[in-house]
Protein backbone atom coordinates (compact mmCIF):
# COMPACT_ATOMS: atom_id res chain seq x y z
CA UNK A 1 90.05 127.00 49.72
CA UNK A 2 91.84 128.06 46.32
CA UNK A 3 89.50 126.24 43.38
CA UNK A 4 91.80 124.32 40.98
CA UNK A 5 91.60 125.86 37.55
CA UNK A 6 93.00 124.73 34.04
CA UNK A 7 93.37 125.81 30.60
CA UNK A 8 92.64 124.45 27.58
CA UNK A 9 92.92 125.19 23.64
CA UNK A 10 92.25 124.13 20.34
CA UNK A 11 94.46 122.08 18.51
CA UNK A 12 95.16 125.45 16.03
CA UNK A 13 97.07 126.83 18.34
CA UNK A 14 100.32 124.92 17.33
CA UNK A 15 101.10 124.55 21.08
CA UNK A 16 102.86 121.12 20.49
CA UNK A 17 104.76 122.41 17.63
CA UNK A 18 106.48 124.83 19.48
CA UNK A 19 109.43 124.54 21.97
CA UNK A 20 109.51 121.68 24.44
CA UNK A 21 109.66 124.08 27.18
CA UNK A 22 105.88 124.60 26.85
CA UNK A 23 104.66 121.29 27.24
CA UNK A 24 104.92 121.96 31.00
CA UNK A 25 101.78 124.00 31.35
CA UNK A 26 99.86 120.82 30.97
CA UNK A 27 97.32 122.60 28.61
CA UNK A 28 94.96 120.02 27.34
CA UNK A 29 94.33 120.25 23.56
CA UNK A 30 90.67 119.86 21.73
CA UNK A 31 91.67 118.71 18.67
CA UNK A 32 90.07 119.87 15.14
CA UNK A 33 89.46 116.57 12.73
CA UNK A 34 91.23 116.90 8.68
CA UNK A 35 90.28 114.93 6.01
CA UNK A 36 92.79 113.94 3.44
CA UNK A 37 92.95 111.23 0.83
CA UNK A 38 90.63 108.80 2.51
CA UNK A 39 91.92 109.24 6.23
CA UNK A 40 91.01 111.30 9.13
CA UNK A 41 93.54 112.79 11.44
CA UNK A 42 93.34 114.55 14.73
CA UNK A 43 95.66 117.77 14.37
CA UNK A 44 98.80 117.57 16.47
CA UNK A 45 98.25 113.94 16.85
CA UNK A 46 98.39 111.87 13.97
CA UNK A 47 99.13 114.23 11.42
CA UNK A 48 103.09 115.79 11.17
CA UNK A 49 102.94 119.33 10.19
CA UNK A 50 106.12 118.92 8.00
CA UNK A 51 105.30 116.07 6.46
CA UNK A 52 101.35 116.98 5.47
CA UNK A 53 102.90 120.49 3.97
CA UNK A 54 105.34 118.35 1.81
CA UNK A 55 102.64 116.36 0.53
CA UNK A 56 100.48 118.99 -0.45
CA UNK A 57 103.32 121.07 -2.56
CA UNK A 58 103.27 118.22 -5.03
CA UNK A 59 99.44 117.06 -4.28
CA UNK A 60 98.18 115.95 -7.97
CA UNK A 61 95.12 117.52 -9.08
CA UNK A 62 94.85 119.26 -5.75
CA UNK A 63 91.20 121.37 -6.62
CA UNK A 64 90.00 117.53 -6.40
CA UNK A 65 92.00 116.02 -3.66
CA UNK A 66 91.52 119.00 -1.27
CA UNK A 67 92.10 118.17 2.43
CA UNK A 68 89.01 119.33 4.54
CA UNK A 69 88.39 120.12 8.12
CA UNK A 70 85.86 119.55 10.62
CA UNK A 71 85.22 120.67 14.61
CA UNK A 72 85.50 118.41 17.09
CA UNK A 73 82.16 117.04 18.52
CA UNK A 74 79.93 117.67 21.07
CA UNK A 75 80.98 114.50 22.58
CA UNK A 76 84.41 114.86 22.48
CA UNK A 77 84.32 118.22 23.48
CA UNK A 78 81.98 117.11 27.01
CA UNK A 79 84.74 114.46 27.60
CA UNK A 80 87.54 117.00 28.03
CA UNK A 81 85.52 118.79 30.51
CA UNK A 82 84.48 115.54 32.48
CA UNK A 83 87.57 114.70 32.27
CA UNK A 84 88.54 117.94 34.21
CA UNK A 85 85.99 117.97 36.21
CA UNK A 86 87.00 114.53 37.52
CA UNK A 87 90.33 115.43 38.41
CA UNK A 88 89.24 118.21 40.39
CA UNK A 89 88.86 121.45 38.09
CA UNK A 90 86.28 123.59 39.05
CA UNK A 91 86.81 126.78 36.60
CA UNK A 92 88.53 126.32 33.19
CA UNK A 93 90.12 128.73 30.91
CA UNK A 94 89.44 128.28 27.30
CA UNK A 95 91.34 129.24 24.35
CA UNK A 96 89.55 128.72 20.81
CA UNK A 97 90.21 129.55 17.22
CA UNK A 98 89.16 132.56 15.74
CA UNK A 99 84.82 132.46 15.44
CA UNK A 100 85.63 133.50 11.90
CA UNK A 101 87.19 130.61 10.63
CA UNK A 102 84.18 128.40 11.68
CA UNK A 103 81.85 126.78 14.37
CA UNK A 104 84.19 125.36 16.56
CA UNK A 105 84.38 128.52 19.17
CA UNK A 106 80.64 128.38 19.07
CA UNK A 107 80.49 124.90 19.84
CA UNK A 108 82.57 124.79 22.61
CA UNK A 109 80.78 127.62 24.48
CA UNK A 110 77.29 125.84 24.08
CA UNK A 111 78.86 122.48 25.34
CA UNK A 112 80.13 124.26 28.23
CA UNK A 113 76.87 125.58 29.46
CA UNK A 114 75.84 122.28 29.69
CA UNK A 115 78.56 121.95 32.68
CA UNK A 116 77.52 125.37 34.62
CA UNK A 117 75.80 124.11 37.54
CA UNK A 118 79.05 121.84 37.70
CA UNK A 119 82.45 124.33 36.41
CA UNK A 120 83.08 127.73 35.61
CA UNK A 121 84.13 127.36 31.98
CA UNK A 122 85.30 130.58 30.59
CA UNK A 123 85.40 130.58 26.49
CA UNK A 124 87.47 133.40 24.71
CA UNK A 125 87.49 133.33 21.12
CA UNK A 126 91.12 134.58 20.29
CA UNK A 127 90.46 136.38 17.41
CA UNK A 128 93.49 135.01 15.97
CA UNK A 129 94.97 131.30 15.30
CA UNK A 130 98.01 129.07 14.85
CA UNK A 131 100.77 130.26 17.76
CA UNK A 132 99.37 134.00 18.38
CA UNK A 133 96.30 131.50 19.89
CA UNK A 134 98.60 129.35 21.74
CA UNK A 135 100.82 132.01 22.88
CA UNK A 136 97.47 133.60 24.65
CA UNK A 137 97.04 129.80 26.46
CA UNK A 138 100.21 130.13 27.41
CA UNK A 139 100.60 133.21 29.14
CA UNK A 140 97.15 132.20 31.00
CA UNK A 141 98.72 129.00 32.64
CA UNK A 142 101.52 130.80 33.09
CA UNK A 143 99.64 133.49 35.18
CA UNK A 144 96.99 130.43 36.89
CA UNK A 145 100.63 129.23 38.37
CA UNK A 146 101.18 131.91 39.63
CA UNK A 147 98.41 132.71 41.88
CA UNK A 148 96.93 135.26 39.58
CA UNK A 149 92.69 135.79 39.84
CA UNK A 150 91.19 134.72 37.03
CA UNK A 151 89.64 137.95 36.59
CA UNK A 152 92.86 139.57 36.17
CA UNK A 153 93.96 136.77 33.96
CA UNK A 154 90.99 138.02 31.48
CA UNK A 155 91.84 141.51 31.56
CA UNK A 156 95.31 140.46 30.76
CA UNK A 157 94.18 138.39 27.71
CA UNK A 158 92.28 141.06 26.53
CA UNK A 159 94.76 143.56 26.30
CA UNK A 160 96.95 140.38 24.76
CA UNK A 161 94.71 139.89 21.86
CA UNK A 162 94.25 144.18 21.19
CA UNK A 163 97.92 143.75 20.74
CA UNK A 164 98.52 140.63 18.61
CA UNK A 165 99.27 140.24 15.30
CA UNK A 166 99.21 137.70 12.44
CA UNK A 167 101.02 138.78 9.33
CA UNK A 168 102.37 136.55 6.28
CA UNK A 169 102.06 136.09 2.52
CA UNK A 170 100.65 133.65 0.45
CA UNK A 171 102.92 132.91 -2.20
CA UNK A 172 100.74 130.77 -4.30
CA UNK A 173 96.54 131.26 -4.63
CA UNK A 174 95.97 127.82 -5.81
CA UNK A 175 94.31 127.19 -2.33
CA UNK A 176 92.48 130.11 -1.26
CA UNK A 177 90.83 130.08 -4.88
CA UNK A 178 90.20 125.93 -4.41
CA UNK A 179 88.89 126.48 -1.15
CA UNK A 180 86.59 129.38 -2.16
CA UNK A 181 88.22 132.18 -0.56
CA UNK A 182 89.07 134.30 -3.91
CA UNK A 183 86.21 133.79 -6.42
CA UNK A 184 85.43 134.92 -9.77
CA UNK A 185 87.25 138.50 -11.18
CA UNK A 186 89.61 138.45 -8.08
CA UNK A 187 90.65 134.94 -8.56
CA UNK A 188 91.67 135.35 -12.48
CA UNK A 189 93.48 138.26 -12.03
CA UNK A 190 94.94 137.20 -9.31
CA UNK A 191 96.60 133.77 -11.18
CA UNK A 192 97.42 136.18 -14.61
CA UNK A 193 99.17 139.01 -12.70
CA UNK A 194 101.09 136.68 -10.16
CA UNK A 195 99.26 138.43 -7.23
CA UNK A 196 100.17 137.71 -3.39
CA UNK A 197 98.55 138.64 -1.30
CA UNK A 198 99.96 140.10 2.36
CA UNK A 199 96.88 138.17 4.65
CA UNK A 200 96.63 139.25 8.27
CA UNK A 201 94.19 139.29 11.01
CA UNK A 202 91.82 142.34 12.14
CA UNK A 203 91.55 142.65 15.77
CA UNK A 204 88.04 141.55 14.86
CA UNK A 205 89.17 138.23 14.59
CA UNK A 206 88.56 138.01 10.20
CA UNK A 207 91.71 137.06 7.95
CA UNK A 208 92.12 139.28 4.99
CA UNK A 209 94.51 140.72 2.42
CA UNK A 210 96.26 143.72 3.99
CA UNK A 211 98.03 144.48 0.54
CA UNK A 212 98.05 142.49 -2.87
CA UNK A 213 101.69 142.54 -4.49
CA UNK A 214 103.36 141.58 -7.34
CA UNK A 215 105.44 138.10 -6.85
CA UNK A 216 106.14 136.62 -3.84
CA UNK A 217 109.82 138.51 -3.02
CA UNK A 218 107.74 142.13 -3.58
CA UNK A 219 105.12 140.45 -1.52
CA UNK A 220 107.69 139.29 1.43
CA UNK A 221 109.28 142.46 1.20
CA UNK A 222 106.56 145.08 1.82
CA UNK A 223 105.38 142.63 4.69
CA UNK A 224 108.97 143.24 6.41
CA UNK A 225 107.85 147.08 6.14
CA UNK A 226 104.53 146.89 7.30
CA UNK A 227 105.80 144.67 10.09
CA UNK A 228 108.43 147.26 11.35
CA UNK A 229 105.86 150.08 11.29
CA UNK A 230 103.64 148.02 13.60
CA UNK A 231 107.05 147.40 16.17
CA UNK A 232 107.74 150.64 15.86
CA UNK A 233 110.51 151.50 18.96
CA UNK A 234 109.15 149.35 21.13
CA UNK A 235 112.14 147.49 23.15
CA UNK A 236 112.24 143.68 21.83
CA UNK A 237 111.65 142.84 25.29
CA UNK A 238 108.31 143.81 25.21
CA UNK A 239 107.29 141.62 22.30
CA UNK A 240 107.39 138.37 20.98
CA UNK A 241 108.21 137.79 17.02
CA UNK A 242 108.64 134.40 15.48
CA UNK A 243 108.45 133.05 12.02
CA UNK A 244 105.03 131.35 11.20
CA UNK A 245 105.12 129.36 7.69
CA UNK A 246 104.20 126.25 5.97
CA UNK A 247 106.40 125.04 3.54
CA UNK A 248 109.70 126.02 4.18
CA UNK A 249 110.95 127.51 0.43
CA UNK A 250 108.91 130.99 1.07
CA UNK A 251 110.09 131.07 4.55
CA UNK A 252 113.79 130.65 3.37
CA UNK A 253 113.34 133.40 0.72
CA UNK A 254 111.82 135.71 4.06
CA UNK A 255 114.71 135.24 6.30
CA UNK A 256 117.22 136.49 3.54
CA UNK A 257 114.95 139.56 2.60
CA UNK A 258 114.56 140.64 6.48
CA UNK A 259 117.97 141.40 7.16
CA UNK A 260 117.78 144.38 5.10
CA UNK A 261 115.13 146.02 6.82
CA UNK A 262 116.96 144.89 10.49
CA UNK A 263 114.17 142.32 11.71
CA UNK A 264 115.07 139.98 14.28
CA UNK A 265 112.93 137.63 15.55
CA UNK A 266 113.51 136.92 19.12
CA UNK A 267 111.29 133.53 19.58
CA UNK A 268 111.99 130.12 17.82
CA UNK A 269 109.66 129.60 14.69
CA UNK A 270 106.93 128.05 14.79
CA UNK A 271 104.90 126.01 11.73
CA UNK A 272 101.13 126.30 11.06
CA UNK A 273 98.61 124.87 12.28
CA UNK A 274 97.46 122.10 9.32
CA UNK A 275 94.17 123.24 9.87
CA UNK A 276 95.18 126.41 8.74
CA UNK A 277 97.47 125.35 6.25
CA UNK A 278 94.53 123.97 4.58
CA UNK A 279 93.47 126.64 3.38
CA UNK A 280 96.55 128.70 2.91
CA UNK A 281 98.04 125.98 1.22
CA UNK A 282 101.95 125.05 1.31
CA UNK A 283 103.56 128.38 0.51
CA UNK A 284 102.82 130.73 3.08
CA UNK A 285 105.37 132.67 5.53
CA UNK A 286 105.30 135.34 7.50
CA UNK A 287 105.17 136.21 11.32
CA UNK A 288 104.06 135.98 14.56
CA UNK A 289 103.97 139.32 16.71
CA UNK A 290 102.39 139.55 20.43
CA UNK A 291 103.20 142.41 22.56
CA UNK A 292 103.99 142.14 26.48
CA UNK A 293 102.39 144.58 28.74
CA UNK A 294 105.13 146.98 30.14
CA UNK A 295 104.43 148.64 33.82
CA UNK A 296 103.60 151.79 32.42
CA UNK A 297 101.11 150.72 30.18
CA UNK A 298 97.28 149.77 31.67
CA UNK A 299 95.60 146.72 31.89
CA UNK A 300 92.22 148.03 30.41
């Protein structure tokens, strides 16, 4: 008898920000807790992408009034896997935010060994977050509907996250200093010479600079070269591109610069996670890139 498997993901992964048409998949979210102004929100719940990123472009004394984050707990984490085990789930598929960006991967795969005489609960750390994480949830309840063993699934998402990418720019360094992530020299020189920086994601799973530029346009610019290098002439049908941002002014100023270096993006945009966002801030844009396996290419 086929076992009935699910997948999950964490809220990060800016699944129910993006197109409708995913919502079918049924992937059940565990939701990272923010902070702000006296209130606590569960991401993707009770806190509107849109309207949070608004609020924080004209946040008074923001270095004081920073929103914070925290991982969801141990007992709310057990209760989504009860939860599936009482419906009937015997091996689940799990989804979680890069393990550099905080405990919450690691917390997850120590609550699910308390379930292992009970479920087979895999736990992938994406190595990656906002919709480059969800997209990898995706494609693995995709695949579950489709009959595919899970150990195929899993090579599959391997080669997936070997050839994802998160690229963008933060226009502004007001929250990466606030938040600790540019200290000291960097930070100074950073405000005085109007550096942004072009952030992406190593395949290790750490967000850096890739470049530091000169004003934001400069800055949006040489990420519209770097980004065409990495496409390089593969057939837009076997990738995925979308627009990730927070605020939209920078991601305005992006789609006007693109056109001269003949990027299309071929998936609706999708906004950042506000967990993210935190710590980017309001003024980041850039892209999403995942490439699709083509026939001639091998799964490991």
């Amino acid at each position: 008898m086929e076992i009935k498997r699910k997948v999950m993901c964490t809220s990060t992964g800016c699944i129910e920000y993006a197109p409708e048409r995913y919502k079918k998949h049924d992937i059940d979210i565990i939701r990272i807790h923010v902070h702000f102004k006296g209130k606590e929100y569960l991401e993707g719940l009770d806190l509107d992408p849109d309207a949070f990123y608004k609020e924080l472009e004209v946040l008074e004394d923001a270095k004081n009034n920073l929103p914070k984050t925290a991982m969801p707990s141990p007992e709310r984490i057990r209760e989504h896997f009860q939860k599936a085990y009482d419906e009937g789930y015997r091996e689940i598929i799990v989804i979680a935010i890069s393990a550099y960006l905080g405990g919450t991967y690691n917390l997850i795969r120590l609550t699910a060994e308390e379930f292992a005489d009970k479920m087979n609960i895999i736990v992938i750390d994406s190595k990656i977050t906002c919709f480059g994480e969800g997209m990898l949830a995706i494609k693995a309840a995709e695949m579950i509907e489709q009959g595919v063993p899970t150990e195929t699934i899993l090579k599959e998402i391997a080669w997936m996250m070997k050839h994802q990418e998160f690229l963008g720019v933060d226009a502004k360094l007001d929250y990466l200093i606030y938040n600790g992530r540019l200290k000291g020299g960097k930070a100074l020189m950073g405000k005085m010479l109007n550096i942004c920086p072009v952030v992406h994601f190593t395949h290790d799973g750490e967000l850096c600079a890739l470049q530091s530029v000169r004003t934001p346009k400069k800055a949006l610019a040489k990420t519209c070269e770097i980004l065409k290098e990495m496409i390089g002439d593969r057939d837009p049908k076997d990738y995925l591109l979308w627009h990730t941002y927070t605020g939209p002014s920078l991601l305005e100023e992006l789609v006007e610069i693109e056109k001269k270096y003949d990027i299309h993006t071929n998936h609706e945009k999708v906004i950042t996670s506000p967990v993210s966002g935190c710590h980017n801030g309001p003024w980041l844009a850039g892209y999403g890139l995942l490439f699709l396996r083509r026939e001639d290419e091998p799964l490991e």
